[in-house]
Protein backbone atom coordinates (compact mmCIF):
# COMPACT_ATOMS: atom_id res chain seq x y z
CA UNK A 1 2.20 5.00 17.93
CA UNK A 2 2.00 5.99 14.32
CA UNK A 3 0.32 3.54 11.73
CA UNK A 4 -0.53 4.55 7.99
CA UNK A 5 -4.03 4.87 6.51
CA UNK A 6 -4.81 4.97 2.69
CA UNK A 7 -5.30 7.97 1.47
CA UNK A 8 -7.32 8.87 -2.01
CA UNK A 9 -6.32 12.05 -3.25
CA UNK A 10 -8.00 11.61 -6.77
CA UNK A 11 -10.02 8.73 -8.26
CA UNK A 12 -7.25 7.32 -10.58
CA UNK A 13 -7.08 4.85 -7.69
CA UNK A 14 -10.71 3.40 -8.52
CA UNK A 15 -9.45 3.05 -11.95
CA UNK A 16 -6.22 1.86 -12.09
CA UNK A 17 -6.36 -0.76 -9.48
CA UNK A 18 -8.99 -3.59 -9.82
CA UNK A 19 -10.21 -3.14 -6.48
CA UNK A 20 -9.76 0.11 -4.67
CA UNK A 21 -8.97 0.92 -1.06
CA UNK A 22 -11.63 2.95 0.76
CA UNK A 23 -10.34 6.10 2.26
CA UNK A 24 -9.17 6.09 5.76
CA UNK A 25 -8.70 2.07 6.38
CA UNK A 26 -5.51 0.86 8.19
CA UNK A 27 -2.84 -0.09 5.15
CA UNK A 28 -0.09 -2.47 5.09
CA UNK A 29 2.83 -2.84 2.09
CA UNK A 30 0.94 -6.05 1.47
CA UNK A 31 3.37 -8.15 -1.30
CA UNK A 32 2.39 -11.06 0.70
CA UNK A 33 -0.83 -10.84 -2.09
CA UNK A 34 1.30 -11.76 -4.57
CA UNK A 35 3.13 -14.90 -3.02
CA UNK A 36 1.48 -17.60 -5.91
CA UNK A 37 1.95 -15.01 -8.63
CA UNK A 38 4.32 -15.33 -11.45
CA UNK A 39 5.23 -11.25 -11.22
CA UNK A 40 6.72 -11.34 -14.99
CA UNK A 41 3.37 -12.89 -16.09
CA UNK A 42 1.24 -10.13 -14.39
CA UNK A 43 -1.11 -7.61 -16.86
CA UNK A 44 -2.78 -4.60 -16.30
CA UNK A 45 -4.10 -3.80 -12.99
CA UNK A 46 -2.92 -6.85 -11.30
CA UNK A 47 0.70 -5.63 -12.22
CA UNK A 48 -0.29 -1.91 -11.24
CA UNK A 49 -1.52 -3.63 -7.77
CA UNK A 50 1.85 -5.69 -7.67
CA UNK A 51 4.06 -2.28 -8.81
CA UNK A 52 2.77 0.11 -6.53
CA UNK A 53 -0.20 -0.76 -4.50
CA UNK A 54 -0.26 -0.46 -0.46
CA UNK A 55 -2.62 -3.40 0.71
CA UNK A 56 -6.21 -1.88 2.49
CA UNK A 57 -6.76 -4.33 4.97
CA UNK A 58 -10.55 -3.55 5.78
CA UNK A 59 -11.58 -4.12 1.56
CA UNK A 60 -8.54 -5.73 0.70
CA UNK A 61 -8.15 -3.08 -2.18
CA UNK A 62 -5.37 -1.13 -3.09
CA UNK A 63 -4.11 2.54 -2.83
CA UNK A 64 -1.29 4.45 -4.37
CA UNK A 65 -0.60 6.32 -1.63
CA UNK A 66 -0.64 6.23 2.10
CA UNK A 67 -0.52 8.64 4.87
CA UNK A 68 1.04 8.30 8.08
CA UNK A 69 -1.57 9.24 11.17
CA UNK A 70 -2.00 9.07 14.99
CA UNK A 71 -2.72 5.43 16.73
CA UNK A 72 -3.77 4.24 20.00
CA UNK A 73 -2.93 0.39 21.26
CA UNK A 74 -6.41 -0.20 20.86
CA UNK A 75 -6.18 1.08 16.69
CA UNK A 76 -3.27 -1.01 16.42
CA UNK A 77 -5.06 -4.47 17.71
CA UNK A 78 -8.10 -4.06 16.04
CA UNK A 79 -6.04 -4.00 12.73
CA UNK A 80 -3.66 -6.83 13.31
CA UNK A 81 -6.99 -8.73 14.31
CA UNK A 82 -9.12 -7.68 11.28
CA UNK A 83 -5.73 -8.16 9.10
CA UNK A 84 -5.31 -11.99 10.99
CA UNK A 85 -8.98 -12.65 10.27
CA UNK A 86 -8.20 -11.83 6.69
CA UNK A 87 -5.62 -14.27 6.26
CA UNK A 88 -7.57 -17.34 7.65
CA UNK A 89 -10.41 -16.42 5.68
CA UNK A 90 -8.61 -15.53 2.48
CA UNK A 91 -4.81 -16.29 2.40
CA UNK A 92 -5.47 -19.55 4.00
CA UNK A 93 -3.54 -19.18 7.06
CA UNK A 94 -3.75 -22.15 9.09
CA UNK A 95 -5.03 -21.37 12.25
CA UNK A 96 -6.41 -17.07 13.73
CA UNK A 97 -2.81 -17.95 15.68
CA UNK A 98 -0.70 -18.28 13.63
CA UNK A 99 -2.53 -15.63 11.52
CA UNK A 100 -2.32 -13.20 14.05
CA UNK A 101 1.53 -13.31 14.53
CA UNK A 102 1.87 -12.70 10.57
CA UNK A 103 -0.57 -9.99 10.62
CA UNK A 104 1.66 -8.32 13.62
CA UNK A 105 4.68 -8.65 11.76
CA UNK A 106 2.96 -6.85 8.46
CA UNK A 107 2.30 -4.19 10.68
CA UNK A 108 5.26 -3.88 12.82
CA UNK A 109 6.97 -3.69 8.95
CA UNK A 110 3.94 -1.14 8.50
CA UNK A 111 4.67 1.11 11.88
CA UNK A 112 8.94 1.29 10.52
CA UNK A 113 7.72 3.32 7.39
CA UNK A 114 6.38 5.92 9.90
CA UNK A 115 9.60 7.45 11.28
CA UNK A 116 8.40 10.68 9.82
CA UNK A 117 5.97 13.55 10.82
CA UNK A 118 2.57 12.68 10.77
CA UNK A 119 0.18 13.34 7.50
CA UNK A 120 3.87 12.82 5.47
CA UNK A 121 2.55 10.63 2.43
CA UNK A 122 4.66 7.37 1.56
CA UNK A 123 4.32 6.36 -1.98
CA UNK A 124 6.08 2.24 -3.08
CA UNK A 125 7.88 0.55 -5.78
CA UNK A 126 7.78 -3.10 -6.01
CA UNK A 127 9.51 -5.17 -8.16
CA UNK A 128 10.79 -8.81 -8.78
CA UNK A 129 14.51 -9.13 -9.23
CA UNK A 130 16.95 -12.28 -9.16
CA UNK A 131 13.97 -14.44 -7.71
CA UNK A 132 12.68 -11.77 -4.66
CA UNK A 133 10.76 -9.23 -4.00
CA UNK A 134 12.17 -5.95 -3.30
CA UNK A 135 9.49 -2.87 -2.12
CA UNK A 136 11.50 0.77 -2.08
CA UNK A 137 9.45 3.61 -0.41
CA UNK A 138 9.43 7.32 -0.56
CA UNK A 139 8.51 10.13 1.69
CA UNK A 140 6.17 12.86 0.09
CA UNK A 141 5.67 16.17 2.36
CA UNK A 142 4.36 19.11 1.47
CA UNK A 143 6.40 22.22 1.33
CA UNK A 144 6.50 24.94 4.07
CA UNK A 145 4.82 22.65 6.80
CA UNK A 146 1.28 21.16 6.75
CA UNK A 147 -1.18 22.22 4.49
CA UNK A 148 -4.38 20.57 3.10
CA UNK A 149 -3.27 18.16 0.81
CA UNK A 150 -4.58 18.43 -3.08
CA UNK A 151 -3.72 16.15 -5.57
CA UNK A 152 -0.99 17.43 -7.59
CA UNK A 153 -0.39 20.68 -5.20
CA UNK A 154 2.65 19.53 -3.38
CA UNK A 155 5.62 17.57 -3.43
CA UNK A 156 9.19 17.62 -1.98
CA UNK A 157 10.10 13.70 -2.72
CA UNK A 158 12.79 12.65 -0.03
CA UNK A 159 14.28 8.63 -0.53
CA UNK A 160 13.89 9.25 -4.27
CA UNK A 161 15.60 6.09 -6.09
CA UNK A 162 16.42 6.60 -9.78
CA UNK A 163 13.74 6.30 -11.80
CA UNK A 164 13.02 3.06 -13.11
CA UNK A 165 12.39 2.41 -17.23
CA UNK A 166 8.73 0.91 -16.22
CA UNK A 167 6.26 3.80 -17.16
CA UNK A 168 2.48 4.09 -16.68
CA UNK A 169 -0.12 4.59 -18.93
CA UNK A 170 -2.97 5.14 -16.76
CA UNK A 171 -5.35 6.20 -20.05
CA UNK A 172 -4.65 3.30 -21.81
CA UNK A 173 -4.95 1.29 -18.38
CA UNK A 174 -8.38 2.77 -17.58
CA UNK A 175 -9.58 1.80 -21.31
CA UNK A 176 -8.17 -1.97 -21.14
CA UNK A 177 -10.11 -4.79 -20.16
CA UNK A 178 -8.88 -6.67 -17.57
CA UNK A 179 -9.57 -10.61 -16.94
C-alpha cells in the first residue's frame, strides 16, 4: 500500500501558507477545508492554501508538495482514525462514524494519486470553476532514477496541464499581512 506524506523541501512552505505541514505527516488533497468558503473571495495565504495546498492531517497545515512512500494496514488506519477524529473535532462531523467513512474515502482518493514509483513527488492545482471544485495533479520525478531530492535540483513534470494565468508572488506574499 502506498500513501503520500508531506514533504518540505525548502521553508517557503512556513511562509506562504498560514499554517504549515510538519514534515513526514500522512497528507490528503484536503478541498473539503474549503467547503463554507467563498473561493473568489479568498486573499493571501488562505487562497495559496485553497490553490495549491495538500491537507497535513496530524497539524492540519498545508504543504506544497507531497511524496508518495511505503504503508502498512496498520499506517493506513491510524490515519483515517486521526483524520476521522479531526473532522468531529473540527469539521463538525456528526458522529467518529460517520467521520470515519469520510476520512476513508479522503484517503482512498489519497492512495489513487500513488500509481507511481515511490518517493515520485505530486504537486496540485485547485480551482473553482462553473460552481465546483476541480483539483489537477502532477507527477514530479527526478531524472535518471532516485536521487536525494534538493529543492530546485530536479524535475521531469509528467500530467503537466497548460499553465494557468494565476501567478505567485511568494515575496510579496511573505511581506503581506494576513487577517
Amino acid at each position: 500500500m502506498k500513501l503520500l506524506r508531506t514533504i518540505r523541501l525548502d521553508p517557503s512552505d512556513t511562509f506562504i501558507f498560514e499554517r504549515a505541514a510538519e514534515p513526514g505527516e500522512w497528507a490528503v488533497p484536503g478541498g473539503f477545508v474549503f467547503f463554507d468558503a467563498d473561493p473568489a473571495a479568498l486573499e493571501g495565504k488562505s487562497r495559496v492554501a485553497f490553490r495549491s495546498g495538500f491537507l497535513g492531517i496530524a497539524s492540519l497545515g498545508f504543504s506544497t508538495l507531497v511524496q508518495i512512500v511505503a504503508a502498512s494496514e496498520a499506517d493506513h488506519a491510524a490515519a483515517v482514525e486521526c483524520l476521522a477524529e479531526r473532522l468531529v473535532a473540527r469539521f463538525g462531523a456528526p458522529d467518529l462514524a460517520t467521520a470515519r467513512r469520510a476520512a476513508a474515502e479522503e484517503f482512498a482518493f489519497a492512495a489513487s494519486l500513488t500509481d507511481h514509483p515511490p518517493d515520485t513527488l505530486i504537486a496540485m492545482h485547485r480551482v473553482h470553476a462553473d460552481g465546483a471544485i476541480r483539483e489537477t495533479f502532477r507527477t514530479l520525478k527526478p531524472r535518471g532514477g532516485a536521487k536525494p531530492l534538493r529543492a530546485f535540483s530536479f524535475l521531469e513534470v509528467e500530467d503537466e496541464e497548460p499553465a494557468t494565468r494565476d501567478q505567485l508572488d511568494l515575496v510579496t506574499l511573505a511581506r503581506k499581512e494576513v487577517p
